[in-house]
PDB file of N, CA and C in Angstrom:
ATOM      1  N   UNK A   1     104.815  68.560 121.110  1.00  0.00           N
ATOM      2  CA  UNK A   1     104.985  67.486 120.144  1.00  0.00           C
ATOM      3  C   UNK A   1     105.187  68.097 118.757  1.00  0.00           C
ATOM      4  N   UNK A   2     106.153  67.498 118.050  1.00  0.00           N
ATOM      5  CA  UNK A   2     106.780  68.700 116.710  1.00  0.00           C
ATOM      6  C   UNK A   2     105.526  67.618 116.053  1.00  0.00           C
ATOM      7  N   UNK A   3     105.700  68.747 114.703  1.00  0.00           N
ATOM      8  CA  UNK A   3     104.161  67.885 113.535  1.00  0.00           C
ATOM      9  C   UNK A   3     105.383  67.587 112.161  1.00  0.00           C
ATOM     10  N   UNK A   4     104.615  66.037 112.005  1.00  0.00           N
ATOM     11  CA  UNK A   4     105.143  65.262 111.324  1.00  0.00           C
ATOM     12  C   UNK A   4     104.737  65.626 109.921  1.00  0.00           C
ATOM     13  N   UNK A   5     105.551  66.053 108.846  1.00  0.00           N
ATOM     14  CA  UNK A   5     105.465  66.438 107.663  1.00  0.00           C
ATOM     15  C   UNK A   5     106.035  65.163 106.717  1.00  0.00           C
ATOM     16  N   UNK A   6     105.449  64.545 105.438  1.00  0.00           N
ATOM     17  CA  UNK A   6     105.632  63.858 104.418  1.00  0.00           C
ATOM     18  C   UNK A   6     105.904  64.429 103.417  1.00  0.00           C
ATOM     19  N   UNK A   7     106.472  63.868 102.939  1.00  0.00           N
ATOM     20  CA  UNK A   7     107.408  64.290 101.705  1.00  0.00           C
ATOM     21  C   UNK A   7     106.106  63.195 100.732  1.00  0.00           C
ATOM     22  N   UNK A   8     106.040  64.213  99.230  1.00  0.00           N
ATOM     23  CA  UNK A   8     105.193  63.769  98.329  1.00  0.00           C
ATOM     24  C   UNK A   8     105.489  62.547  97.809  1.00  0.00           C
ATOM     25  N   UNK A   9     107.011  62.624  97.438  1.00  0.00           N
ATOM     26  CA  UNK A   9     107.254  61.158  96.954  1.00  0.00           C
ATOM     27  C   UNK A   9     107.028  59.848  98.328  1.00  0.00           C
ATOM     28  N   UNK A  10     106.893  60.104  99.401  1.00  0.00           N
ATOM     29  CA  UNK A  10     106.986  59.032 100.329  1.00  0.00           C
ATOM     30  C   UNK A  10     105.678  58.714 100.654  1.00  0.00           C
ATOM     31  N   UNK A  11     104.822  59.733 100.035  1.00  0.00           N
ATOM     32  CA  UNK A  11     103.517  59.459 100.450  1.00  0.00           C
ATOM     33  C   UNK A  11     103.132  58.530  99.275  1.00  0.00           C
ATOM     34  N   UNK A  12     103.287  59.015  97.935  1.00  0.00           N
ATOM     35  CA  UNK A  12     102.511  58.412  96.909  1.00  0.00           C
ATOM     36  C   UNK A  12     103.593  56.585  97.205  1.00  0.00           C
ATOM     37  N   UNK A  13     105.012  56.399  97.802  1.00  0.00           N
ATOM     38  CA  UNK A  13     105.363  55.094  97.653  1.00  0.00           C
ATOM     39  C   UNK A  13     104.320  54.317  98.706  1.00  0.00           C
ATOM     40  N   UNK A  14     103.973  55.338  99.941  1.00  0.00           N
ATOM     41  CA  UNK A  14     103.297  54.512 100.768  1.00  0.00           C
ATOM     42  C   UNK A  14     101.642  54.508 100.254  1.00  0.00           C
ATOM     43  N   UNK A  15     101.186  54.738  99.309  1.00  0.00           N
ATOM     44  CA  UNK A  15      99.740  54.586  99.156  1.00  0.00           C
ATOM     45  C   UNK A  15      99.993  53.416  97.532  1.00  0.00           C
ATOM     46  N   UNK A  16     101.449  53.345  97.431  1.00  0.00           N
ATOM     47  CA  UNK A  16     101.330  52.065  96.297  1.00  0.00           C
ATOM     48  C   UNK A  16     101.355  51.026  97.134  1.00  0.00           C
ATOM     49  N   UNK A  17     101.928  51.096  98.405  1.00  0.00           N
ATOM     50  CA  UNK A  17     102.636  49.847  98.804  1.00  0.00           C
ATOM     51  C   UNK A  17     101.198  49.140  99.821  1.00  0.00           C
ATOM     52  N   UNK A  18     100.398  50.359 100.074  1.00  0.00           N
ATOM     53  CA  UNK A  18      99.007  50.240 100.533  1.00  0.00           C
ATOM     54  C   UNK A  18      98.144  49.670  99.360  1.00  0.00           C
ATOM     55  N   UNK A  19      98.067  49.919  98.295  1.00  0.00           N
ATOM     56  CA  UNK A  19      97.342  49.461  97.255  1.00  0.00           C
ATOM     57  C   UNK A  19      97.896  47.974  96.709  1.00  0.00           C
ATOM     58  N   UNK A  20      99.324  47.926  96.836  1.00  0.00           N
ATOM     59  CA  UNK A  20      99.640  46.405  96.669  1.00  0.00           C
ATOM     60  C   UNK A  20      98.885  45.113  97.003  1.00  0.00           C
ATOM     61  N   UNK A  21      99.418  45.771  98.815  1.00  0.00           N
ATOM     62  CA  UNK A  21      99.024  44.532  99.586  1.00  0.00           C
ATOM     63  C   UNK A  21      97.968  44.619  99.498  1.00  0.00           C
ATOM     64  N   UNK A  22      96.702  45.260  99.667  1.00  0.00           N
ATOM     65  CA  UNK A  22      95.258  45.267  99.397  1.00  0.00           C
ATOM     66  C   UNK A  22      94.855  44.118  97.933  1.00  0.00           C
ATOM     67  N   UNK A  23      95.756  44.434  96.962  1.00  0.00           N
ATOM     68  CA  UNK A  23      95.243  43.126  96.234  1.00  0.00           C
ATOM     69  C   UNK A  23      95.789  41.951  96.087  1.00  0.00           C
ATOM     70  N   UNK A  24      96.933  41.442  97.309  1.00  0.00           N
ATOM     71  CA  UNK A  24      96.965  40.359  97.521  1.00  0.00           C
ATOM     72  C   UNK A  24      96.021  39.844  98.604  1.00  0.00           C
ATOM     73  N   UNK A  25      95.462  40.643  99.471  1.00  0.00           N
ATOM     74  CA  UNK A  25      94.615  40.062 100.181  1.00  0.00           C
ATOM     75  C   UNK A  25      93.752  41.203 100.624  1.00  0.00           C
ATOM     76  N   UNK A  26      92.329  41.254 100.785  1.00  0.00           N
ATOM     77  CA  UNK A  26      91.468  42.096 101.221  1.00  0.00           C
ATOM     78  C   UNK A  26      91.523  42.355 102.561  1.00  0.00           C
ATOM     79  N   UNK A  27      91.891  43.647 102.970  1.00  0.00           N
ATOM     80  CA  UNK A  27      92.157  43.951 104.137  1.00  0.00           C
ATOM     81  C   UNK A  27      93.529  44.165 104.614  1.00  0.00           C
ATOM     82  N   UNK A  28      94.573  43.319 103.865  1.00  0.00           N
ATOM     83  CA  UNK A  28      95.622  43.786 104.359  1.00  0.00           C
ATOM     84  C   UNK A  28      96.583  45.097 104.129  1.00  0.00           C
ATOM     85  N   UNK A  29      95.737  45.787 102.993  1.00  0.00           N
ATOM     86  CA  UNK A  29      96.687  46.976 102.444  1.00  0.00           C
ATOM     87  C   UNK A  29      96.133  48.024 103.347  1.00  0.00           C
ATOM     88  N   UNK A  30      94.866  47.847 104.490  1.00  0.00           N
ATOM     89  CA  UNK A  30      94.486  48.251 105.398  1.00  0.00           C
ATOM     90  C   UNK A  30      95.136  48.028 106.648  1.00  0.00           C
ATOM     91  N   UNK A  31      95.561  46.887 107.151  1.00  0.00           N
ATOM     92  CA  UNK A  31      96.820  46.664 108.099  1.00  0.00           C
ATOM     93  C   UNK A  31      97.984  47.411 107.865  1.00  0.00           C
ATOM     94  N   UNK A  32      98.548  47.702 106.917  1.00  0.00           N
ATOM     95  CA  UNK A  32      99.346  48.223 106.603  1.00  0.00           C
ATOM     96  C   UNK A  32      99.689  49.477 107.093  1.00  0.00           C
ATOM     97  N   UNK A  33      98.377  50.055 106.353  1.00  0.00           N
ATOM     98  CA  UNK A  33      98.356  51.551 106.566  1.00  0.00           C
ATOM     99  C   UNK A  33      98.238  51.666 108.079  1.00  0.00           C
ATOM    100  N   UNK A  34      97.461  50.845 108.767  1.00  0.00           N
ATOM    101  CA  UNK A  34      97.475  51.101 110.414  1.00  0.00           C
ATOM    102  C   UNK A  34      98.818  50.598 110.761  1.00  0.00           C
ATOM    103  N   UNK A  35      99.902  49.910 110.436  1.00  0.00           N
ATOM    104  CA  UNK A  35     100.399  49.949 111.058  1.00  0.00           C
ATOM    105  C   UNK A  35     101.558  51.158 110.565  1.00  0.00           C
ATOM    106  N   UNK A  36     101.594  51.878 109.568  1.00  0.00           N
ATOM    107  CA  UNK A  36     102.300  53.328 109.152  1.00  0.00           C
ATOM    108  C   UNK A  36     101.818  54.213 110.585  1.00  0.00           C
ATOM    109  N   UNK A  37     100.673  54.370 110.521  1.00  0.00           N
ATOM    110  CA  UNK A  37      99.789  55.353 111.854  1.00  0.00           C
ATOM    111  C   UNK A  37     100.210  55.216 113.110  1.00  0.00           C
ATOM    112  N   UNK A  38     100.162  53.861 113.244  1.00  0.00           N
ATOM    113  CA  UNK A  38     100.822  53.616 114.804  1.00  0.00           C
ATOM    114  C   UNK A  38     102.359  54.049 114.581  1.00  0.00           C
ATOM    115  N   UNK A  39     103.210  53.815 113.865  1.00  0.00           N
ATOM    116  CA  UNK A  39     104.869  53.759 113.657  1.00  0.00           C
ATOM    117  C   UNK A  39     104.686  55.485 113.974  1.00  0.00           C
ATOM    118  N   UNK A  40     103.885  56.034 113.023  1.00  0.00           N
ATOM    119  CA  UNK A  40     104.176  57.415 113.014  1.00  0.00           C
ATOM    120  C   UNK A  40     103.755  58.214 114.374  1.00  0.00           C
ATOM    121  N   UNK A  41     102.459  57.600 114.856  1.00  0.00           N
ATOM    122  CA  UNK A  41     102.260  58.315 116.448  1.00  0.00           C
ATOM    123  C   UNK A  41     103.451  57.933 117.515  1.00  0.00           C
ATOM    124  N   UNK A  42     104.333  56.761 117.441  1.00  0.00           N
ATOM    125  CA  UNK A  42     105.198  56.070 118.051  1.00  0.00           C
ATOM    126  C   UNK A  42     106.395  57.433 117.993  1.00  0.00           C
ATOM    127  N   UNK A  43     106.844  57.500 116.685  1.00  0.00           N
ATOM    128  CA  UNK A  43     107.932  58.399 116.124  1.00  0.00           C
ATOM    129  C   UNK A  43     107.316  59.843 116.998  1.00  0.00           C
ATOM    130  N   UNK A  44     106.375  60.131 116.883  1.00  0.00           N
ATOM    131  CA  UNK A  44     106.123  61.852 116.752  1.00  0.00           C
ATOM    132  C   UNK A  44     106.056  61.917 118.834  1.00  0.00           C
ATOM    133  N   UNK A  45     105.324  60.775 119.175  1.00  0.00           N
ATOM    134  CA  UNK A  45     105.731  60.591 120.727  1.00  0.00           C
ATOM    135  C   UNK A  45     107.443  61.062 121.412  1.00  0.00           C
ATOM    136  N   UNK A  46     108.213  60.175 120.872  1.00  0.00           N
ATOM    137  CA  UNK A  46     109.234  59.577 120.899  1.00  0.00           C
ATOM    138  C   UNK A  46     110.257  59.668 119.919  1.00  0.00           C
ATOM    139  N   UNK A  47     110.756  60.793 118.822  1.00  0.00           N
ATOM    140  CA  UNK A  47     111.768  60.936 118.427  1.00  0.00           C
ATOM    141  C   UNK A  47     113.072  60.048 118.270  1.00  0.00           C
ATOM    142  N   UNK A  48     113.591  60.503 119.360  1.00  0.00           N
ATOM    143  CA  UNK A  48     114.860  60.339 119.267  1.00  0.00           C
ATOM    144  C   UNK A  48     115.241  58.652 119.913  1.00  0.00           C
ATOM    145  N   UNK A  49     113.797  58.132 119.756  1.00  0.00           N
ATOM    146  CA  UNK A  49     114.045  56.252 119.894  1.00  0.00           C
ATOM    147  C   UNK A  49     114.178  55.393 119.245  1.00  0.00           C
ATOM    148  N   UNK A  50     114.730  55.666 118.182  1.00  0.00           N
ATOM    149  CA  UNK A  50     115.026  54.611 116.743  1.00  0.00           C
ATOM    150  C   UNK A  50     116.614  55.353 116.699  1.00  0.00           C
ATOM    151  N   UNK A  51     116.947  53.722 116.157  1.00  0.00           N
ATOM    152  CA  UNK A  51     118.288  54.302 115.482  1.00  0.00           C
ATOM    153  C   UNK A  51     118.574  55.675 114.532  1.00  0.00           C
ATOM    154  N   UNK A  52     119.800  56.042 114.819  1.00  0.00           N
ATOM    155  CA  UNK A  52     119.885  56.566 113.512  1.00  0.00           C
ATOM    156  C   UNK A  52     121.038  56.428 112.495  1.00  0.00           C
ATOM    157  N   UNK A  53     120.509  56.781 111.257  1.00  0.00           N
ATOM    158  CA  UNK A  53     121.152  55.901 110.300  1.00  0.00           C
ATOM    159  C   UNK A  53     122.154  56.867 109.636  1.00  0.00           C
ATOM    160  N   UNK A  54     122.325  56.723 108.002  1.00  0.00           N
ATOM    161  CA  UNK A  54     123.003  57.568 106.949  1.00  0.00           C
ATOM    162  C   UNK A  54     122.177  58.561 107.318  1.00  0.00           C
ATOM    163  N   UNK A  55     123.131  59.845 106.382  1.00  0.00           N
ATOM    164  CA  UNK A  55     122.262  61.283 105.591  1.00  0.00           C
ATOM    165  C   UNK A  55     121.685  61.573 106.860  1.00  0.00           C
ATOM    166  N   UNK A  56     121.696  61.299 108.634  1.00  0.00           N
ATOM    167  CA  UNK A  56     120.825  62.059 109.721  1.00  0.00           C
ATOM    168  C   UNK A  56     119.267  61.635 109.655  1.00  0.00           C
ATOM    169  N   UNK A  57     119.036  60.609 108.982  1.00  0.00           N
ATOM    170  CA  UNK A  57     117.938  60.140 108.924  1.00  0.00           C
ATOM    171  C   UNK A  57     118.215  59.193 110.408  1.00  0.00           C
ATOM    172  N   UNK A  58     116.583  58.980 110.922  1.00  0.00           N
ATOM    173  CA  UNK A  58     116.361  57.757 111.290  1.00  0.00           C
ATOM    174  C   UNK A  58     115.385  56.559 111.114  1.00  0.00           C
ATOM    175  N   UNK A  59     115.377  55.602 111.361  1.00  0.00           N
ATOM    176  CA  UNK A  59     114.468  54.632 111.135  1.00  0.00           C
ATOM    177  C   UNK A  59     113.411  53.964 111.899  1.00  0.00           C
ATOM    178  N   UNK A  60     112.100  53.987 111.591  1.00  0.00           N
ATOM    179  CA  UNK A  60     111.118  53.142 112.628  1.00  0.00           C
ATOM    180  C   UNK A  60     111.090  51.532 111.800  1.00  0.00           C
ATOM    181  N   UNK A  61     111.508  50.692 112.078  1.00  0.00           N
ATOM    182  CA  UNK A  61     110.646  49.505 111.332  1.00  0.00           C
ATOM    183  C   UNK A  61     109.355  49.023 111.885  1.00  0.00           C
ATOM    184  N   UNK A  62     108.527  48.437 110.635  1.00  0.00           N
ATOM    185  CA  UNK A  62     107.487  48.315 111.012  1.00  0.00           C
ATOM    186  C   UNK A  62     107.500  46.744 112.082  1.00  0.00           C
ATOM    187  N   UNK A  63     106.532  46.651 112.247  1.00  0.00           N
ATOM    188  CA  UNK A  63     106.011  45.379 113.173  1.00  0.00           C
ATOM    189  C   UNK A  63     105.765  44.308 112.269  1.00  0.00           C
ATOM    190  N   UNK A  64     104.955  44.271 111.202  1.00  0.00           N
ATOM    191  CA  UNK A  64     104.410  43.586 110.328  1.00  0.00           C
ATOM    192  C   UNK A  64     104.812  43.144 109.239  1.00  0.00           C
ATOM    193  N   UNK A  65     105.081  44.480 108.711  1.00  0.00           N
ATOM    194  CA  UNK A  65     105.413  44.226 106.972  1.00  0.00           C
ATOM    195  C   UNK A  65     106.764  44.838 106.850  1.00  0.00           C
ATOM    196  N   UNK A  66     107.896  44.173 106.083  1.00  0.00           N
ATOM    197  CA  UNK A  66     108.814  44.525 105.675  1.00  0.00           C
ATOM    198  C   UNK A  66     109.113  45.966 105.187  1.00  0.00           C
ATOM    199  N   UNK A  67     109.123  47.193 105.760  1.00  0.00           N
ATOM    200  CA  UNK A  67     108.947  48.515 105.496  1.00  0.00           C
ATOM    201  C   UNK A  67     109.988  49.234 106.782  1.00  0.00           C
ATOM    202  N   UNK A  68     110.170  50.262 106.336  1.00  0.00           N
ATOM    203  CA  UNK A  68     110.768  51.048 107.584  1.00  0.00           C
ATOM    204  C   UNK A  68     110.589  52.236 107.195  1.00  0.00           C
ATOM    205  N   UNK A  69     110.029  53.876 108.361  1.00  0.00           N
ATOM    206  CA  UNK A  69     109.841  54.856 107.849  1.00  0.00           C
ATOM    207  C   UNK A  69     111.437  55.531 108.467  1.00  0.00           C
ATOM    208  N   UNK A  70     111.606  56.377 107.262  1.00  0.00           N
ATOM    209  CA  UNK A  70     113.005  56.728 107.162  1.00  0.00           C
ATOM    210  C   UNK A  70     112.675  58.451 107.615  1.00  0.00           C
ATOM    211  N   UNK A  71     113.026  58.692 108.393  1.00  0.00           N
ATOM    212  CA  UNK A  71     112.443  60.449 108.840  1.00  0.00           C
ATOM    213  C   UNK A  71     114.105  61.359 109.445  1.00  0.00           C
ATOM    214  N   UNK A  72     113.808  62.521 109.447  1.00  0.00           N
ATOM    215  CA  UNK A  72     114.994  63.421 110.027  1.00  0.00           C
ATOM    216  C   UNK A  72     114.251  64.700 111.092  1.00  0.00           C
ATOM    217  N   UNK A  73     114.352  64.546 111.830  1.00  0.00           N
ATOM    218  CA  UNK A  73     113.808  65.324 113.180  1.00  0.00           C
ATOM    219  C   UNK A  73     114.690  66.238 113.125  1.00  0.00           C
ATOM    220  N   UNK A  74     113.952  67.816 112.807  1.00  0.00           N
ATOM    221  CA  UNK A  74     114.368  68.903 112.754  1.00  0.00           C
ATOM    222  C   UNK A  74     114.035  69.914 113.820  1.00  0.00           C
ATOM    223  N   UNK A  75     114.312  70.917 113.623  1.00  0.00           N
ATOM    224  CA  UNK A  75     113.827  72.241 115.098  1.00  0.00           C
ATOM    225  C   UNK A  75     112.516  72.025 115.402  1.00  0.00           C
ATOM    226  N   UNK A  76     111.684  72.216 114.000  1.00  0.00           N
ATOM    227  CA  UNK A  76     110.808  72.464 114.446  1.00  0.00           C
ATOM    228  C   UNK A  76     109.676  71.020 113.992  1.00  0.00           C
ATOM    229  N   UNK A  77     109.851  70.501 113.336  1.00  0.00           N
ATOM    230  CA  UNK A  77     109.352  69.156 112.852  1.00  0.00           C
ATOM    231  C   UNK A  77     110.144  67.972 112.574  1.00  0.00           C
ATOM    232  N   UNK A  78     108.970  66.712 112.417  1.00  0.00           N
ATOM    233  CA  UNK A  78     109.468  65.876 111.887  1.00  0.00           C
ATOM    234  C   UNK A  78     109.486  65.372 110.643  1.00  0.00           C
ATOM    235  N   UNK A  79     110.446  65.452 109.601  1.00  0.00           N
ATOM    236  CA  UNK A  79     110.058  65.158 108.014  1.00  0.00           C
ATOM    237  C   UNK A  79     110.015  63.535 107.659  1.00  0.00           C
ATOM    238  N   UNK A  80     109.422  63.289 107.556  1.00  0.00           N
ATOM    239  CA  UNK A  80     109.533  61.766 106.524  1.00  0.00           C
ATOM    240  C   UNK A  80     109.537  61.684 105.530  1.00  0.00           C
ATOM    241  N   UNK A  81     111.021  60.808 104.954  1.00  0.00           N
ATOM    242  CA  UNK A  81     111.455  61.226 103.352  1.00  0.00           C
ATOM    243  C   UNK A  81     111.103  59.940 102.744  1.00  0.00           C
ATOM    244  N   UNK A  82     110.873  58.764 103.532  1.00  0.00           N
ATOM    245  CA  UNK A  82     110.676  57.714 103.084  1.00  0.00           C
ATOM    246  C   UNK A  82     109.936  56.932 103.953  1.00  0.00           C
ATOM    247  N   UNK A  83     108.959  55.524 102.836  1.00  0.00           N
ATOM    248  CA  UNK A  83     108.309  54.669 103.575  1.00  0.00           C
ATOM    249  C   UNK A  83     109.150  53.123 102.915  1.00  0.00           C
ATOM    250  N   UNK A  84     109.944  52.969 103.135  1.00  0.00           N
ATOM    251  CA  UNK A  84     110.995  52.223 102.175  1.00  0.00           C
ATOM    252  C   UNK A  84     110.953  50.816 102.509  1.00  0.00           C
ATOM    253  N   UNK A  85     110.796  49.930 101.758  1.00  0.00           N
ATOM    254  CA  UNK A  85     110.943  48.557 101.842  1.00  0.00           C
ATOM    255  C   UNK A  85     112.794  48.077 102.365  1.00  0.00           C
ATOM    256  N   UNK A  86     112.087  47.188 103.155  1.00  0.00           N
ATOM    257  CA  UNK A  86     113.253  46.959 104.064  1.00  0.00           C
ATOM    258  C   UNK A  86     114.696  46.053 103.111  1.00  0.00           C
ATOM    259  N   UNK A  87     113.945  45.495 102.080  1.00  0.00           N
ATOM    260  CA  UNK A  87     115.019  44.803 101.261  1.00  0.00           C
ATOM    261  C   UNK A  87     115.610  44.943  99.997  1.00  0.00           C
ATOM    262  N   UNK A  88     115.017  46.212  99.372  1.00  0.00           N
ATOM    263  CA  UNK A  88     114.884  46.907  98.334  1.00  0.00           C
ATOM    264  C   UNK A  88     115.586  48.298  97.976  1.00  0.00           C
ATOM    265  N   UNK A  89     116.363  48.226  96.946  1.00  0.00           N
ATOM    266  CA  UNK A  89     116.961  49.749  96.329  1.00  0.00           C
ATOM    267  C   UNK A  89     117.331  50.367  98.244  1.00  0.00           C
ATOM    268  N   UNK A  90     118.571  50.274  98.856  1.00  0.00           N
ATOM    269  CA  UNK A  90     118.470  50.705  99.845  1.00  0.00           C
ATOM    270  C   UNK A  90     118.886  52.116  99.483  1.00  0.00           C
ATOM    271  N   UNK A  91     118.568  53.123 100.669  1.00  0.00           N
ATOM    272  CA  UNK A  91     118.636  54.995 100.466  1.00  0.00           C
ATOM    273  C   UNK A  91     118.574  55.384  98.730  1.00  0.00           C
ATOM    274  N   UNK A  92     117.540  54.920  98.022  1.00  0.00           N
ATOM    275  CA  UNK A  92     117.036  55.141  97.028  1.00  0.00           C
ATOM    276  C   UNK A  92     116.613  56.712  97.036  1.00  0.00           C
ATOM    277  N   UNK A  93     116.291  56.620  98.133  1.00  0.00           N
ATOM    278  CA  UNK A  93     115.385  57.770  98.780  1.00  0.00           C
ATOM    279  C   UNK A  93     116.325  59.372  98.618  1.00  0.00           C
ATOM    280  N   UNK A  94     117.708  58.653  99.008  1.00  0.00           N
ATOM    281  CA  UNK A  94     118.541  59.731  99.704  1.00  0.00           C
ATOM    282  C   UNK A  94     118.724  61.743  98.764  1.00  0.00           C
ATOM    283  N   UNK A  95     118.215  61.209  97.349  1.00  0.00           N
ATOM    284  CA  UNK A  95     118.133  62.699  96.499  1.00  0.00           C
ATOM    285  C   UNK A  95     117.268  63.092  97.505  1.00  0.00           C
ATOM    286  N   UNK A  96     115.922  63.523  98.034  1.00  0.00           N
ATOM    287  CA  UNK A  96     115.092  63.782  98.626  1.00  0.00           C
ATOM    288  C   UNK A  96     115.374  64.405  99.555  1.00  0.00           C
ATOM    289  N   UNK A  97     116.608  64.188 100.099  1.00  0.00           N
ATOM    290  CA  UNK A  97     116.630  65.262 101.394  1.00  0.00           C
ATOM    291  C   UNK A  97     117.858  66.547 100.910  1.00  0.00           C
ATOM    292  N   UNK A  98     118.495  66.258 100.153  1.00  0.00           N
ATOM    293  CA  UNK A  98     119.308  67.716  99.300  1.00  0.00           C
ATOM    294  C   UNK A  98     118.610  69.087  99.378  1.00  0.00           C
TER     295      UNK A  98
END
């Protein structure tokens, strides 16, 4: 099983987007994050089972919340360059993998 590496900027978008929803409702910026965990054990299982998109990226969407993790499966790992809102600034992300 290759090991899933985050990219700094995708981490700090996914611990805003965790801190968001947490203060619209208590508990849910906690759903959230579980459901990042599950997407990501799903991905690191299972690779090459999401589409793939631009730039050799591919995409998990989430179950729940409007998000999709945007990753590129390499030799030896998996990178995730993004935790990107599904309706928002699309491949915003895309400097990040240069």
């Amino acid at each position: 099983m290759k090991q899933i590496i985050i990219h700094n900027d995708a981490e700090l978008e996914l611990w805003y987007a965790v801190d968001y929803y947490e203060d619209k409702r208590h508990g849910l910026g906690l759903d959230l994050e579980e459901d990042i965990r599950h997407a990501l054990a799903e991905i690191q299982e299972s690779p090459k089972l999401w589409p793939q998109r631009k730039y050799d990226t591919r995409i998990r969407l989430l179950n729940r919340f409007p998000y999709g993790v945007y990753y590129i499966e390499l030799k030896d790992q998996l990178w995730v360059v993004a935790f990107a809102h599904t309706s928002r600034r699309p491949y915003y992300w895309r400097e990040r993998i240069k």
